[in-house]
Each structure stands twice: as structure tokens, then as C-alpha cells.
N, C-alpha and C. Protein backbone atom coordinates (compact mmCIF):
# COMPACT_ATOMS: atom_id res chain seq x y z
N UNK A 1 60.39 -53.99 -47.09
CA UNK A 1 59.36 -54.97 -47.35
C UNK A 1 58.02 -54.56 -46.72
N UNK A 2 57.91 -53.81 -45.67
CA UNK A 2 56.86 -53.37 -45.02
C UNK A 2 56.34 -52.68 -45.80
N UNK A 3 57.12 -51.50 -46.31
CA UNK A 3 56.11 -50.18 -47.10
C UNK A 3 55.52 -51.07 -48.08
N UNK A 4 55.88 -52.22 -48.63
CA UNK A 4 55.83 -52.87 -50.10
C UNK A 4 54.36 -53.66 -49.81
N UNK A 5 54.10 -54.05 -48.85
CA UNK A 5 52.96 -54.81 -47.82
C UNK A 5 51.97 -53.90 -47.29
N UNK A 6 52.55 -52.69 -46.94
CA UNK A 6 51.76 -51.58 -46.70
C UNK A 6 50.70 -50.72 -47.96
N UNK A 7 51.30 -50.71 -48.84
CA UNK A 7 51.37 -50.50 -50.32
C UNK A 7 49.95 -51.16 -50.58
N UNK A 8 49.92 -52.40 -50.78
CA UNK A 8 49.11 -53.72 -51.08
C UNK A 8 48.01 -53.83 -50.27
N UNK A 9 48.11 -53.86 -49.56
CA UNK A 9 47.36 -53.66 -48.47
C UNK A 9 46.39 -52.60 -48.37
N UNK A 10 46.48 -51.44 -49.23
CA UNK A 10 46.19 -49.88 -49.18
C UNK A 10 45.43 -50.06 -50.50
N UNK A 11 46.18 -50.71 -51.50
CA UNK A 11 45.03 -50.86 -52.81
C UNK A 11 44.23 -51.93 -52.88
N UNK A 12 44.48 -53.06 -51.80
CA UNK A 12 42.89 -53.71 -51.98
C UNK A 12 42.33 -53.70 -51.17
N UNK A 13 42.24 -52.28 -49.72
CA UNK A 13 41.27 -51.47 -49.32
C UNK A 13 40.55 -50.54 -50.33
N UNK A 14 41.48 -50.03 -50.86
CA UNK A 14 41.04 -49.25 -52.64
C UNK A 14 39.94 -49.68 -53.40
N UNK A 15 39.94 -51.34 -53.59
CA UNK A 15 39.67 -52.13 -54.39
C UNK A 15 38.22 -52.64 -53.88
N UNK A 16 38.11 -53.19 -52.24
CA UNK A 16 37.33 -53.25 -51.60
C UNK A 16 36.11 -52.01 -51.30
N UNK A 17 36.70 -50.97 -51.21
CA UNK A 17 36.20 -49.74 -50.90
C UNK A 17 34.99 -49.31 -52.52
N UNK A 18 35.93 -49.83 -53.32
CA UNK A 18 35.05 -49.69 -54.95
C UNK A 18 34.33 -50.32 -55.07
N UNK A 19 34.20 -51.55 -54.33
CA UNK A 19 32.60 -52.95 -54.68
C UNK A 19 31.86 -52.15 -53.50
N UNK A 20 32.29 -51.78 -52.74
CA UNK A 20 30.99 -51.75 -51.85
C UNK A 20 30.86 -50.18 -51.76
N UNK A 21 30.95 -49.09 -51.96
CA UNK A 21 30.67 -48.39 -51.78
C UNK A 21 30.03 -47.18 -53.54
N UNK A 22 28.64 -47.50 -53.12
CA UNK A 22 28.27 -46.99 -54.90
C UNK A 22 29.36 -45.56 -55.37
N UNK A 23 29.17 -45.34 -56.42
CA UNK A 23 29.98 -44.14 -56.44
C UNK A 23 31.11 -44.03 -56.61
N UNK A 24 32.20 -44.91 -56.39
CA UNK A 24 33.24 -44.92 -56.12
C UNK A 24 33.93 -46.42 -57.25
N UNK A 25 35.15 -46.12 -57.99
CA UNK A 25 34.71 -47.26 -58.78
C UNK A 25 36.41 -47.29 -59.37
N UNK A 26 36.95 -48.48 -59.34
CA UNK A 26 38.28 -48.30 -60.15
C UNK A 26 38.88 -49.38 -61.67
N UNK A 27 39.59 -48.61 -62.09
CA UNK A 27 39.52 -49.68 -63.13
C UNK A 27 40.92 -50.89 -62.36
N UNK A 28 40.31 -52.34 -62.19
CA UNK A 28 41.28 -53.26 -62.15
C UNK A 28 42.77 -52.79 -60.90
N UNK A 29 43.22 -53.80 -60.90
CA UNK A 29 44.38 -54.18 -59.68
C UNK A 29 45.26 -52.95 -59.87
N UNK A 30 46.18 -52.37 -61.52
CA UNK A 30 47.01 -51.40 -61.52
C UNK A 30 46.48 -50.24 -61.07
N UNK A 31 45.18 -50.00 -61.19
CA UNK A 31 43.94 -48.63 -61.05
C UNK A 31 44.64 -48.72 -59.75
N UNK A 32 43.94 -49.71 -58.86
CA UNK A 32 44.01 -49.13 -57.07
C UNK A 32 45.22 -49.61 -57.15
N UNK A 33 46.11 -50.27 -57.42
CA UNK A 33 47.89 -49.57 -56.93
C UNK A 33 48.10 -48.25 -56.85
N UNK A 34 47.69 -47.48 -58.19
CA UNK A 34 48.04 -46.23 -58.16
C UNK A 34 46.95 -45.48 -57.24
N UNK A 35 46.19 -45.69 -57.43
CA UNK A 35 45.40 -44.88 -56.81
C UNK A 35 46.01 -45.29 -55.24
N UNK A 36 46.31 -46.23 -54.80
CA UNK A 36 46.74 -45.90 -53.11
C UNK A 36 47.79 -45.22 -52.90
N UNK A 37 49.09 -45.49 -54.32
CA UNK A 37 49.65 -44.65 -53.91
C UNK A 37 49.66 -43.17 -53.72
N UNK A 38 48.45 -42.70 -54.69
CA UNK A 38 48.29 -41.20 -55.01
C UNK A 38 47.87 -40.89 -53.75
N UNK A 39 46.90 -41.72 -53.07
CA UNK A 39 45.90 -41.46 -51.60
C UNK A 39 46.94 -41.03 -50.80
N UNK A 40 48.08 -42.12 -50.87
CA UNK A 40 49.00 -41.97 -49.28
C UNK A 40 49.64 -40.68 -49.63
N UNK A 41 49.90 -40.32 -51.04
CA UNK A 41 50.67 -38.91 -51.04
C UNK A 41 50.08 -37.94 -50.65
N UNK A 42 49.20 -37.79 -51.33
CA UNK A 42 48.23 -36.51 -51.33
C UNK A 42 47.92 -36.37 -49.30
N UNK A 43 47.90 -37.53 -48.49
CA UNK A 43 47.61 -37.16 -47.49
C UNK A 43 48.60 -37.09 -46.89
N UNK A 44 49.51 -37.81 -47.26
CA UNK A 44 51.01 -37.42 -46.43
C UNK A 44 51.59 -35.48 -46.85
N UNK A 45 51.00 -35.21 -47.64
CA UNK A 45 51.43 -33.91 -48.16
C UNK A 45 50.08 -32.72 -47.64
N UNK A 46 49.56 -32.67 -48.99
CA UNK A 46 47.74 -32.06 -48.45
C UNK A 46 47.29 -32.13 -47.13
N UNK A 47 47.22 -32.88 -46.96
CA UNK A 47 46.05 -33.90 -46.14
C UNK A 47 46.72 -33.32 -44.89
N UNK A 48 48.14 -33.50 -44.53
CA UNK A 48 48.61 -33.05 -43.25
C UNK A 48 48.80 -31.54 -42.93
N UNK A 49 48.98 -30.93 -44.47
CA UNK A 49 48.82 -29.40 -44.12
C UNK A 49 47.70 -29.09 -43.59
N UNK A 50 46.96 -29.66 -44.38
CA UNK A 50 45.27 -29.25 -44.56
C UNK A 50 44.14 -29.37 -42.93
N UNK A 51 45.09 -30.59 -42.23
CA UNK A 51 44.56 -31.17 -40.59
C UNK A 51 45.26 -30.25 -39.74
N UNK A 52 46.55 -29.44 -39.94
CA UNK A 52 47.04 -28.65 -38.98
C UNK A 52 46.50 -27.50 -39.37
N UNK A 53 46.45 -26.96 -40.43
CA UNK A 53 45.53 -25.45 -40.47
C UNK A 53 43.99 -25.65 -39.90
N UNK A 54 43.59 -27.12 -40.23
CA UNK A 54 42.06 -26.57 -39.28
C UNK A 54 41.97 -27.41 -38.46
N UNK A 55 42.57 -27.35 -37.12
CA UNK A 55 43.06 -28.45 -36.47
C UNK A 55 42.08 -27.33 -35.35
N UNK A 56 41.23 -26.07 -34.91
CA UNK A 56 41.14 -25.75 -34.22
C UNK A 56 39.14 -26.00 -34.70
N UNK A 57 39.39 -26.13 -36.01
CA UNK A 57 37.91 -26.49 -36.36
C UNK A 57 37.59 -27.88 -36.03
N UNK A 58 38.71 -28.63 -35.65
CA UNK A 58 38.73 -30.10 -35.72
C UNK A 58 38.34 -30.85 -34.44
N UNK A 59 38.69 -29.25 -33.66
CA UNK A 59 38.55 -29.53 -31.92
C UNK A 59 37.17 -29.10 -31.89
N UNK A 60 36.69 -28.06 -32.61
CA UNK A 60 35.54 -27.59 -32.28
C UNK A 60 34.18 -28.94 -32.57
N UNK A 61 34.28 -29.55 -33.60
CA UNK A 61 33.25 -30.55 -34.12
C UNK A 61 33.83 -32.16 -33.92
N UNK A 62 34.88 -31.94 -32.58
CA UNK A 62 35.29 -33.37 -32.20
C UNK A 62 35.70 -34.05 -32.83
N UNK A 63 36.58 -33.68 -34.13
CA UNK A 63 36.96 -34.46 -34.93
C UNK A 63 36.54 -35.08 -36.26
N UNK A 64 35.16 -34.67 -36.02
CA UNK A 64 34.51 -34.94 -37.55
C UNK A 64 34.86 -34.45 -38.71
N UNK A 65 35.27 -33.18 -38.84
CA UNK A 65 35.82 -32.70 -39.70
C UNK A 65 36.95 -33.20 -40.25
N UNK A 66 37.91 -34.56 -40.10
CA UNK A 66 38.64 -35.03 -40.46
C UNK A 66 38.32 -35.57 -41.54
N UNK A 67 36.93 -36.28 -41.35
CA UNK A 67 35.95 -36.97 -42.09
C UNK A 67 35.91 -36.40 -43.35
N UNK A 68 35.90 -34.81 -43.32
CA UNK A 68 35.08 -34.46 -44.24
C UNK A 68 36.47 -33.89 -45.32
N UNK A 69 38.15 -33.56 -44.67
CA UNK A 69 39.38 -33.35 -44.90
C UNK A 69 39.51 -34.91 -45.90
N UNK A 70 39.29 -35.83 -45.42
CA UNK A 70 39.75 -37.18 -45.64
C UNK A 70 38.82 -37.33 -47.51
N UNK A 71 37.63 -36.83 -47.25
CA UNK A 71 36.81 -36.84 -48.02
C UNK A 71 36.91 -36.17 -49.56
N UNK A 72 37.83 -34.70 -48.95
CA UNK A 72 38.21 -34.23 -49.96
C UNK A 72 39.61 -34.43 -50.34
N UNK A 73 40.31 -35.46 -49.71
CA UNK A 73 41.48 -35.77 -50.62
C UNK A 73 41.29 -37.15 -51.23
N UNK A 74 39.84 -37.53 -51.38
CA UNK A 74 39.49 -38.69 -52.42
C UNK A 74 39.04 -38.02 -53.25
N UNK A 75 38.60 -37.11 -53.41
CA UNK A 75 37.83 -36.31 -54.43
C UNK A 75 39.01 -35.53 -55.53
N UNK A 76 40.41 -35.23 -54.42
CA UNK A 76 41.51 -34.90 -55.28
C UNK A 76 41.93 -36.01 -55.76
N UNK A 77 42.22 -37.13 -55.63
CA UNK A 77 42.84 -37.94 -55.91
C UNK A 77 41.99 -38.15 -57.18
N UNK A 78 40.49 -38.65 -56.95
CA UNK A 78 39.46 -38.83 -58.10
C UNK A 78 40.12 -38.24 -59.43
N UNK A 79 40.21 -36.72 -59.11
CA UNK A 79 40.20 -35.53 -60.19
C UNK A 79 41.75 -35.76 -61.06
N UNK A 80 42.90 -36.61 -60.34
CA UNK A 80 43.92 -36.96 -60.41
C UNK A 80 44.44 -38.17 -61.35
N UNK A 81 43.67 -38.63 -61.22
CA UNK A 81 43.73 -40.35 -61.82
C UNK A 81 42.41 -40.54 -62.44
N UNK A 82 41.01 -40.28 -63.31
CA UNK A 82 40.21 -40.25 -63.84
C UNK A 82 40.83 -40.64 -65.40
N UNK A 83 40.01 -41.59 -65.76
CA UNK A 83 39.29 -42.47 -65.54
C UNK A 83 39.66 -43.99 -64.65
N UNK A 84 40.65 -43.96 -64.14
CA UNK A 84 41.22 -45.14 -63.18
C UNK A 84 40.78 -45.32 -62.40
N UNK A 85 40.30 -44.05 -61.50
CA UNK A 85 39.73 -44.05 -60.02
C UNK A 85 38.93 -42.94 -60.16
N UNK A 86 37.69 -43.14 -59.72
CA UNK A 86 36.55 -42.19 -60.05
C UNK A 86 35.91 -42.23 -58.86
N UNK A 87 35.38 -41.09 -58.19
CA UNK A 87 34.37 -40.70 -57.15
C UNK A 87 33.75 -39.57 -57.49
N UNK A 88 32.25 -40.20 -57.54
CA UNK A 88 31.01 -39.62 -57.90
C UNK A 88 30.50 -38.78 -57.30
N UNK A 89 30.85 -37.28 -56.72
CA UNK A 89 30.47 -37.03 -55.54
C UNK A 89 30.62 -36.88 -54.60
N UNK A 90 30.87 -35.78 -53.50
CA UNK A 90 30.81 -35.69 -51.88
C UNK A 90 30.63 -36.44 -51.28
N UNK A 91 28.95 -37.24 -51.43
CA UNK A 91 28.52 -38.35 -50.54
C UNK A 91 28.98 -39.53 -50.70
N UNK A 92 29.66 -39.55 -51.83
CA UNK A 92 30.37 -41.02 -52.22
C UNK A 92 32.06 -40.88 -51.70
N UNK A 93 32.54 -39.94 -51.86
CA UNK A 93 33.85 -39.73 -51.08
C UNK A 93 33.60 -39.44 -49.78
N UNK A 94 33.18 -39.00 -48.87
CA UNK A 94 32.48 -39.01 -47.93
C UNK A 94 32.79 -40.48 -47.33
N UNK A 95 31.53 -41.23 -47.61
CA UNK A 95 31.23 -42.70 -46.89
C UNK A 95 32.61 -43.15 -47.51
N UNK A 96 33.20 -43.05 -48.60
CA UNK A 96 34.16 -43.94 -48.88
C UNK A 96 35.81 -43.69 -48.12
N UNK A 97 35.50 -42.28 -47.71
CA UNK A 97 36.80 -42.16 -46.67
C UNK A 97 36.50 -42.75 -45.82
N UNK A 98 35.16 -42.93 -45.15
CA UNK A 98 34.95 -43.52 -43.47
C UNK A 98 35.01 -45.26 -43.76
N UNK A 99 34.72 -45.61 -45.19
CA UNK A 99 34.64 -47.00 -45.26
C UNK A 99 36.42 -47.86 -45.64
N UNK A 100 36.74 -46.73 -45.92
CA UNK A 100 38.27 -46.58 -46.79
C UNK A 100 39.30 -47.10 -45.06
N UNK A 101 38.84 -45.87 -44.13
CA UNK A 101 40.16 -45.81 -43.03
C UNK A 101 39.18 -47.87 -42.72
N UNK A 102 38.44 -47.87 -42.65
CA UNK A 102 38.12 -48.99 -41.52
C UNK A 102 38.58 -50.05 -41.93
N UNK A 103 38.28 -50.01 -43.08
CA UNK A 103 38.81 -51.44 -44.15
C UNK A 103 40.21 -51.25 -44.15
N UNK A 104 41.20 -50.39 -44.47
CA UNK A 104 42.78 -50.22 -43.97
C UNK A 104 43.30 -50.74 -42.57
N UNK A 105 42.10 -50.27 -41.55
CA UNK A 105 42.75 -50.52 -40.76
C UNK A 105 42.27 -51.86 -39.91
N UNK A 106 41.26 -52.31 -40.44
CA UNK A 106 41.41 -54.14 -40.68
C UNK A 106 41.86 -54.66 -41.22
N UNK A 107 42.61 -54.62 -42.31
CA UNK A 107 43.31 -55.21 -42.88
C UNK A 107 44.87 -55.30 -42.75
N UNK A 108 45.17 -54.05 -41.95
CA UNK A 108 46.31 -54.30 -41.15
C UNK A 108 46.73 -54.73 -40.10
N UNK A 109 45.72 -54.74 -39.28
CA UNK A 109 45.53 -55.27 -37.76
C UNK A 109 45.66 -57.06 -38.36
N UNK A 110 45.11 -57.51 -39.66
CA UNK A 110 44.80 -58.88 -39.87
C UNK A 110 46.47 -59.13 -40.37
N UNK A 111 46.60 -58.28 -41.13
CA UNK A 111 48.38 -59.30 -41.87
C UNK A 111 49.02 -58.19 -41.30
N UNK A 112 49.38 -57.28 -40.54
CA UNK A 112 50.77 -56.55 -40.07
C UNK A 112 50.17 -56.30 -38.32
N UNK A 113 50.11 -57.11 -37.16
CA UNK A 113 50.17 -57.03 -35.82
C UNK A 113 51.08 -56.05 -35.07
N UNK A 114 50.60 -55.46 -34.55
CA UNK A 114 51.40 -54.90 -33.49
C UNK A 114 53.04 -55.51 -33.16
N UNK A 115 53.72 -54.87 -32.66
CA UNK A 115 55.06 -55.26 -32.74
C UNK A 115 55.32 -55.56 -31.07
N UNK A 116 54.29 -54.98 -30.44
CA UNK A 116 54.58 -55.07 -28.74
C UNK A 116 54.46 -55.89 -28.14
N UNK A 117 53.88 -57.61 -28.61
CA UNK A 117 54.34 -58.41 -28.10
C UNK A 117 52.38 -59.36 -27.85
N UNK A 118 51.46 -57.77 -28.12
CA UNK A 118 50.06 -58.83 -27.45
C UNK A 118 49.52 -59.57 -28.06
């Protein structure tokens, strides 16, 4: 039931992430289902190869470069699911990864709390 909440949760950060961020744009509720799920793959797969091979570039620029890793697996995903989920651009995948993790991870902090008790 969690992943299923987790899931939901992930496409109307998706969904959210598409009104406010120009550039970035999906068609309707099934669009960002899929499209979150494509996101969580591609980074559970890509995304984690892709942070341990430049994990020494990652130290060098403090981590920003995650930013820019994160950036280009919206841009795969884009290229993946078109016309469903579309990103216009670097600078629009870009802001929309940094607007993407924050909104995820408010929205989980709001309906899935910590389990430790605070």
C-alpha cells in the first residue's frame, strides 16, 4: 500500500511540477502516473549508475552536479513518453528537477511521516 501512495504522490508532484514550472507540461492524471513511474525507473536504474560513476565530480562541485544528473533523467524520461510528458529544454528540466525533488519531498513529509515516533 505504501509503494501504491508513494506512486501517487510522485505523479501529482509530476502534475504540480507541470503548472508551475514553464516548459514542462503533461497531458492529464494517466500522463503523470506514467510519467512518475518512468521517473522512479529511469533513476532507480540510470540515475544510480550515472551518481556513482561521477560521484567524484559530485564531491568536487558539492553536489550540484546531482542537479544537473537529476536534470537529465527528465529530459530522458521527456524523450520517453512524448507527447504525454514533455520538457522543453535543459533550463526547464533543470528548475523542474530542483522544483520536482522539493515538491516530492513535501508532499511526503505531509501524507507519509516519519516512522520514529516525532
Amino acid at each position: 500500500m505504501r509503494i501504491l501512495l508513494n506512486w501517487v504522490l510522485s505523479a501529482l508532484a509530476v502534475w504540480i511540477v507541470s503548472q508551475v514550472v514553464h516548459g514542462i507540461s503533461v497531458s492529464g492524471i494517466k500522463g503523470a502516473l506514467i510519467a512518475a513511474l518512468v521517473i522512479g525507473f529511469i533513476n532507480a536504474t540510470i540515475g544510480a549508475l550515472l551518481k556513482i560513476l561521477t560521484f567524484p565530480l559530485t564531491l568536487l562541485t558539492l553536489g550540484l552536479f546531482w542537479f544537473v544528473i537529476n536534470a537529465l533523467m527528465l529530459e530522458l524520461a521527456s524523450a520517453l513518453l512524448s507527447p504525454s510528458f514533455q520538457v522543453r529544454g535543459f533550463f526547464a528540466a533543470f528548475v523542474g528537477a530542483i522544483v520536482l525533488s522539493l515538491v516530492n519531498l513535501l508532499l511526503k513529509g505531509i501524507v507519509m511521516p516519519s516512522r520514529d515516533g516525532r
